[in-house]
C-alpha atoms as a PDB file:
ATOM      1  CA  UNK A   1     -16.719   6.024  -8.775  1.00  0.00           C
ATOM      2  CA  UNK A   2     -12.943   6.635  -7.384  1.00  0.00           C
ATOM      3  CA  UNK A   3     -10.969   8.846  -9.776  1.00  0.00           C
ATOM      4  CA  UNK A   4      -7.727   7.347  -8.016  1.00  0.00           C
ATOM      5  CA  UNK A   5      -8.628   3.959  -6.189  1.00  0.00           C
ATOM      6  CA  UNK A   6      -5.258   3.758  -4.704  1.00  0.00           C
ATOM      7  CA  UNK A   7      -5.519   7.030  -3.134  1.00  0.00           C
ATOM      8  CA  UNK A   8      -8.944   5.960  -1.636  1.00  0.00           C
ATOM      9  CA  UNK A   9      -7.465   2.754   0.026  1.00  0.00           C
ATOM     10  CA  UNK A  10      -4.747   4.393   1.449  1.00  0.00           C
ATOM     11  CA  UNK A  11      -7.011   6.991   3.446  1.00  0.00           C
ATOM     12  CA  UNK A  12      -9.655   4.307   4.283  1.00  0.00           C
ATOM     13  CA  UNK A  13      -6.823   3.006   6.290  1.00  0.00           C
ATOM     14  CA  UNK A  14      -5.652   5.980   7.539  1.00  0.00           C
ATOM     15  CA  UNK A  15      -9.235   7.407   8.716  1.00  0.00           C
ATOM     16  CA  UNK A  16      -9.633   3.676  10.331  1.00  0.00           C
ATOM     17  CA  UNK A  17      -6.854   3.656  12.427  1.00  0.00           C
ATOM     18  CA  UNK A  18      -7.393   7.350  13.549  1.00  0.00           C
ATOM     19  CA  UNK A  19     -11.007   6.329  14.675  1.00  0.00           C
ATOM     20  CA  UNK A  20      -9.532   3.398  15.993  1.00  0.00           C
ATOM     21  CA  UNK A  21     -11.471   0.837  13.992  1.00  0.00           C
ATOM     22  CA  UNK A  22     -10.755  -2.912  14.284  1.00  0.00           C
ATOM     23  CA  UNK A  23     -11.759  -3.781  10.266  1.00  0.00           C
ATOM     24  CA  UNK A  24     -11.886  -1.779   6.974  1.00  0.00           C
ATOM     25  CA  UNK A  25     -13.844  -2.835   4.080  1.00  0.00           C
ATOM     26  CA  UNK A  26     -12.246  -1.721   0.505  1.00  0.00           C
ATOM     27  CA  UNK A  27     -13.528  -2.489  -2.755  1.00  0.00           C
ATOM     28  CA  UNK A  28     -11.230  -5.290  -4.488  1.00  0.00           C
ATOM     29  CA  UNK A  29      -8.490  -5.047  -7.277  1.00  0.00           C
ATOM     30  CA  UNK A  30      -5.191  -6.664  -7.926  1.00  0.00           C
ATOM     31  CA  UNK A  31      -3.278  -4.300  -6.800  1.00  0.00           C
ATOM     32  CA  UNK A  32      -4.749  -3.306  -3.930  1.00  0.00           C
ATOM     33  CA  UNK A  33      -4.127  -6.882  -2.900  1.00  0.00           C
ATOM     34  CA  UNK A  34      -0.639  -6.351  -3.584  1.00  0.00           C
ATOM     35  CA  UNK A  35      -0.141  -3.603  -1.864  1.00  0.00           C
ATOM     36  CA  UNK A  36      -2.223  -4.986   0.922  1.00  0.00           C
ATOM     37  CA  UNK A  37       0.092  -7.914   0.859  1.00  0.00           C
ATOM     38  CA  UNK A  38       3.174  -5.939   1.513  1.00  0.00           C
ATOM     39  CA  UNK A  39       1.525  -4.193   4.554  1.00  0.00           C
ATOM     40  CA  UNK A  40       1.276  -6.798   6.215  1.00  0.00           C
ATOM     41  CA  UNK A  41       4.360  -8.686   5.535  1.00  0.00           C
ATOM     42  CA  UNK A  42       5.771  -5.608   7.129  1.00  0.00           C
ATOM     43  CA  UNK A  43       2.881  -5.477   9.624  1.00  0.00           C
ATOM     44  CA  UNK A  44       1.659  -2.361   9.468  1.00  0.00           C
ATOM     45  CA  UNK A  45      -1.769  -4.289   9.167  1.00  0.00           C
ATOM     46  CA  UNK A  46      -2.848  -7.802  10.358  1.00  0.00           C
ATOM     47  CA  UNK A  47      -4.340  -9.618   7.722  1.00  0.00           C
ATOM     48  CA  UNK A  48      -6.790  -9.032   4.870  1.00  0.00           C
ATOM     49  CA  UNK A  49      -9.319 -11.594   3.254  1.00  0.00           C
ATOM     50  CA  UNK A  50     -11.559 -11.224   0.308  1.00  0.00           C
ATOM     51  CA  UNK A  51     -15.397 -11.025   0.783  1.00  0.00           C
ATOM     52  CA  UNK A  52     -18.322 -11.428  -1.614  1.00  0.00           C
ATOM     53  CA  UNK A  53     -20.634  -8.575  -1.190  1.00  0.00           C
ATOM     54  CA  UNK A  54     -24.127  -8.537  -4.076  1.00  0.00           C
ATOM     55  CA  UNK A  55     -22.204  -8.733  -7.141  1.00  0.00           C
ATOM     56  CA  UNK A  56     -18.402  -7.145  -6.530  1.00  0.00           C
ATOM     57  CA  UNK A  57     -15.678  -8.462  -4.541  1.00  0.00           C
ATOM     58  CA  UNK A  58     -14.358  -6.709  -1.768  1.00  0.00           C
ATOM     59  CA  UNK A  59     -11.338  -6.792   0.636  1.00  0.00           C
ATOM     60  CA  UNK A  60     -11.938  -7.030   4.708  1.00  0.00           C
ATOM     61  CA  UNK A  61      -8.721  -4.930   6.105  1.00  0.00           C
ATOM     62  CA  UNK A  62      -8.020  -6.012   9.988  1.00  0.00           C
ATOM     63  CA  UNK A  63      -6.359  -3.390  11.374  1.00  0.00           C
ATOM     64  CA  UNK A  64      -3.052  -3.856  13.306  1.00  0.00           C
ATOM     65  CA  UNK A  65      -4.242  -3.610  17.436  1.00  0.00           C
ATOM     66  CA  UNK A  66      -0.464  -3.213  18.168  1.00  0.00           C
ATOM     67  CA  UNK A  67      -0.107   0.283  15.744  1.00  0.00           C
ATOM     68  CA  UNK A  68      -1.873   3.430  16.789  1.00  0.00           C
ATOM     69  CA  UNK A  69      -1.494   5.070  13.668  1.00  0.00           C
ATOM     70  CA  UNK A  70       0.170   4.984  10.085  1.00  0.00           C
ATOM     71  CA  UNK A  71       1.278   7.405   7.860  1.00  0.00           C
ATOM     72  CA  UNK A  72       0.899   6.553   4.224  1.00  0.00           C
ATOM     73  CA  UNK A  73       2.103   9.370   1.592  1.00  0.00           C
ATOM     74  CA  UNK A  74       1.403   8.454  -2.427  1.00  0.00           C
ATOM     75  CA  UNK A  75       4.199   9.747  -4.450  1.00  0.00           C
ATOM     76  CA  UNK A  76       3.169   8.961  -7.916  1.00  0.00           C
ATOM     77  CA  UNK A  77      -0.690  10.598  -8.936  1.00  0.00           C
ATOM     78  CA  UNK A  78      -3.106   9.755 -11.654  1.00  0.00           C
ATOM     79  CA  UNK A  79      -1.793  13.159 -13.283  1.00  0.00           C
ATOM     80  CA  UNK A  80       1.714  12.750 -12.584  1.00  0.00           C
ATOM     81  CA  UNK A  81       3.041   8.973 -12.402  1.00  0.00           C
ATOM     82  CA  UNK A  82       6.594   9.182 -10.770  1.00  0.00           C
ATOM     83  CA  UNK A  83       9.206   6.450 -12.151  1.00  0.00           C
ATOM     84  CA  UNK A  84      12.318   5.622 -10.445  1.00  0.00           C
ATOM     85  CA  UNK A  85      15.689   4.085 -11.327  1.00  0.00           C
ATOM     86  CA  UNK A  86      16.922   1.191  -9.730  1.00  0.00           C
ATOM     87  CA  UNK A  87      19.776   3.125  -8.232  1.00  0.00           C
ATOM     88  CA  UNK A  88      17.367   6.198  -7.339  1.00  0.00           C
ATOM     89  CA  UNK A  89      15.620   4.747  -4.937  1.00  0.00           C
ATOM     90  CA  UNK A  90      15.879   5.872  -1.361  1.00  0.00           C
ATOM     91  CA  UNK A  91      15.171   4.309   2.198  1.00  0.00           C
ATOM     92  CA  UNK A  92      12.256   5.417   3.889  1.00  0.00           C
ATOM     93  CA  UNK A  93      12.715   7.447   7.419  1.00  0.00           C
ATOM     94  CA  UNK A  94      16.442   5.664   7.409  1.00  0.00           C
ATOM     95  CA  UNK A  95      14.763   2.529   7.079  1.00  0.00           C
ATOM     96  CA  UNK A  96      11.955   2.288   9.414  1.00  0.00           C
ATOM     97  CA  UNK A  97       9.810   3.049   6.579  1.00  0.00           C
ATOM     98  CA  UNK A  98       9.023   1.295   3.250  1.00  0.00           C
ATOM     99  CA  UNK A  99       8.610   2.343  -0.480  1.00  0.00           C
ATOM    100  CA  UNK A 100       6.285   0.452  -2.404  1.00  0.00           C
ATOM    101  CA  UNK A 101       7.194   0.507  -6.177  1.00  0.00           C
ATOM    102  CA  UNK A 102       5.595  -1.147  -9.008  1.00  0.00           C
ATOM    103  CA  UNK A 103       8.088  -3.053 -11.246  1.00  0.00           C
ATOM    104  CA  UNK A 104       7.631  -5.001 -14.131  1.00  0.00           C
ATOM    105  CA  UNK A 105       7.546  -8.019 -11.747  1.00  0.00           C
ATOM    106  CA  UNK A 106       4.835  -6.942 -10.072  1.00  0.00           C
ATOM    107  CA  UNK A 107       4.540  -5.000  -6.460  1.00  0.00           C
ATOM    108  CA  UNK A 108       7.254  -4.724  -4.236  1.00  0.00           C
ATOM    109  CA  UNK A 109       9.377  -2.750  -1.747  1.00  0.00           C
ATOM    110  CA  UNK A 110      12.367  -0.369  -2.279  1.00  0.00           C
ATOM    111  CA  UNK A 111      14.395  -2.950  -0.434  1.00  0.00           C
ATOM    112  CA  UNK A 112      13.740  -5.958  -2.635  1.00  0.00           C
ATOM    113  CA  UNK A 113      13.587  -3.662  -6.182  1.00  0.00           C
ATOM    114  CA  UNK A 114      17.021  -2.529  -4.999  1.00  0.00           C
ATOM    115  CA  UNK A 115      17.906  -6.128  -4.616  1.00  0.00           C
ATOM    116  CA  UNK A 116      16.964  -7.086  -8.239  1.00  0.00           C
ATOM    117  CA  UNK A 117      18.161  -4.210  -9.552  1.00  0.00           C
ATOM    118  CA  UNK A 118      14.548  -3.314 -11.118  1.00  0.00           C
ATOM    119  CA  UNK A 119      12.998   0.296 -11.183  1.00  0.00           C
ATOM    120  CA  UNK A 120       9.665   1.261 -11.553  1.00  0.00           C
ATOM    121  CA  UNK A 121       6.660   3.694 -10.756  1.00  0.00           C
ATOM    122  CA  UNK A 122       7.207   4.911  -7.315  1.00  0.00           C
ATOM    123  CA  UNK A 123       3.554   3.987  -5.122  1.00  0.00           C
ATOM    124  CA  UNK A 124       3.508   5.194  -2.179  1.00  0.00           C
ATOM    125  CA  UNK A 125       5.734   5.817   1.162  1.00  0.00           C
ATOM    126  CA  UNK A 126       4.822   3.785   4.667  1.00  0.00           C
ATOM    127  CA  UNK A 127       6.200   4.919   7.958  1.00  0.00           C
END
């Protein structure tokens, strides 16, 4: 059992595209899917799809062939959740990066939070 699931799917993705892996299988929850979704709206992966595997669900990752690697840094912990403002949060690497910040309305960047003016526990950072 993962003490911080989140955590775990971030460096399953990491590890995977550092030995250069085509797929990544990750166990599934909501909010990894929401997360996952985000990724690759901003393609920093290709696609995902659920599979059934015994009795759990889990999520098939393909890699993006394009991207050589990805940098993925979690900002708010198990032991220390991080919650931002709407006017507190910041662009990523001047923009070529992306915040991912869970809002009331559910997962989404720093962009569109900033947009409708929401704030919210501070994910992760993507560049």
């Amino acid at each position: 059992m993962h003490s911080d699931p989140l955590s775990d799917l971030f460096t399953r993705i990491r590890n995977a595209y550092k030995a250069e892996k085509e797929l990544v299988t990750i166990p599934s929850s909501k909010q990894k899917k929401a997360i996952l979704k985000i990724l690759q709206d901003k393609e920093y992966i290709s696609s995902f799809k659920p599979v059934k595997n015994q009795s759990y669900e889990e999520l098939e990752v393909a890699l993006n062939p394009k991207r050589r690697s990805i940098n993925i840094q979690r900002v708010s912990k198990p032991g220390q959740k991080i919650y931002i403002k709407k006017n507190e949060i910041k662009k990523v690497l001047n923009g070529l990066g992306v915040a991912i910040v869970s809002t009331s309305k559910g997962m989404m960047t720093g962009d569109e939070a900033r947009k409708n003016k929401m704030g919210g526990e501070m994910i992760c950072e993507i560049y």
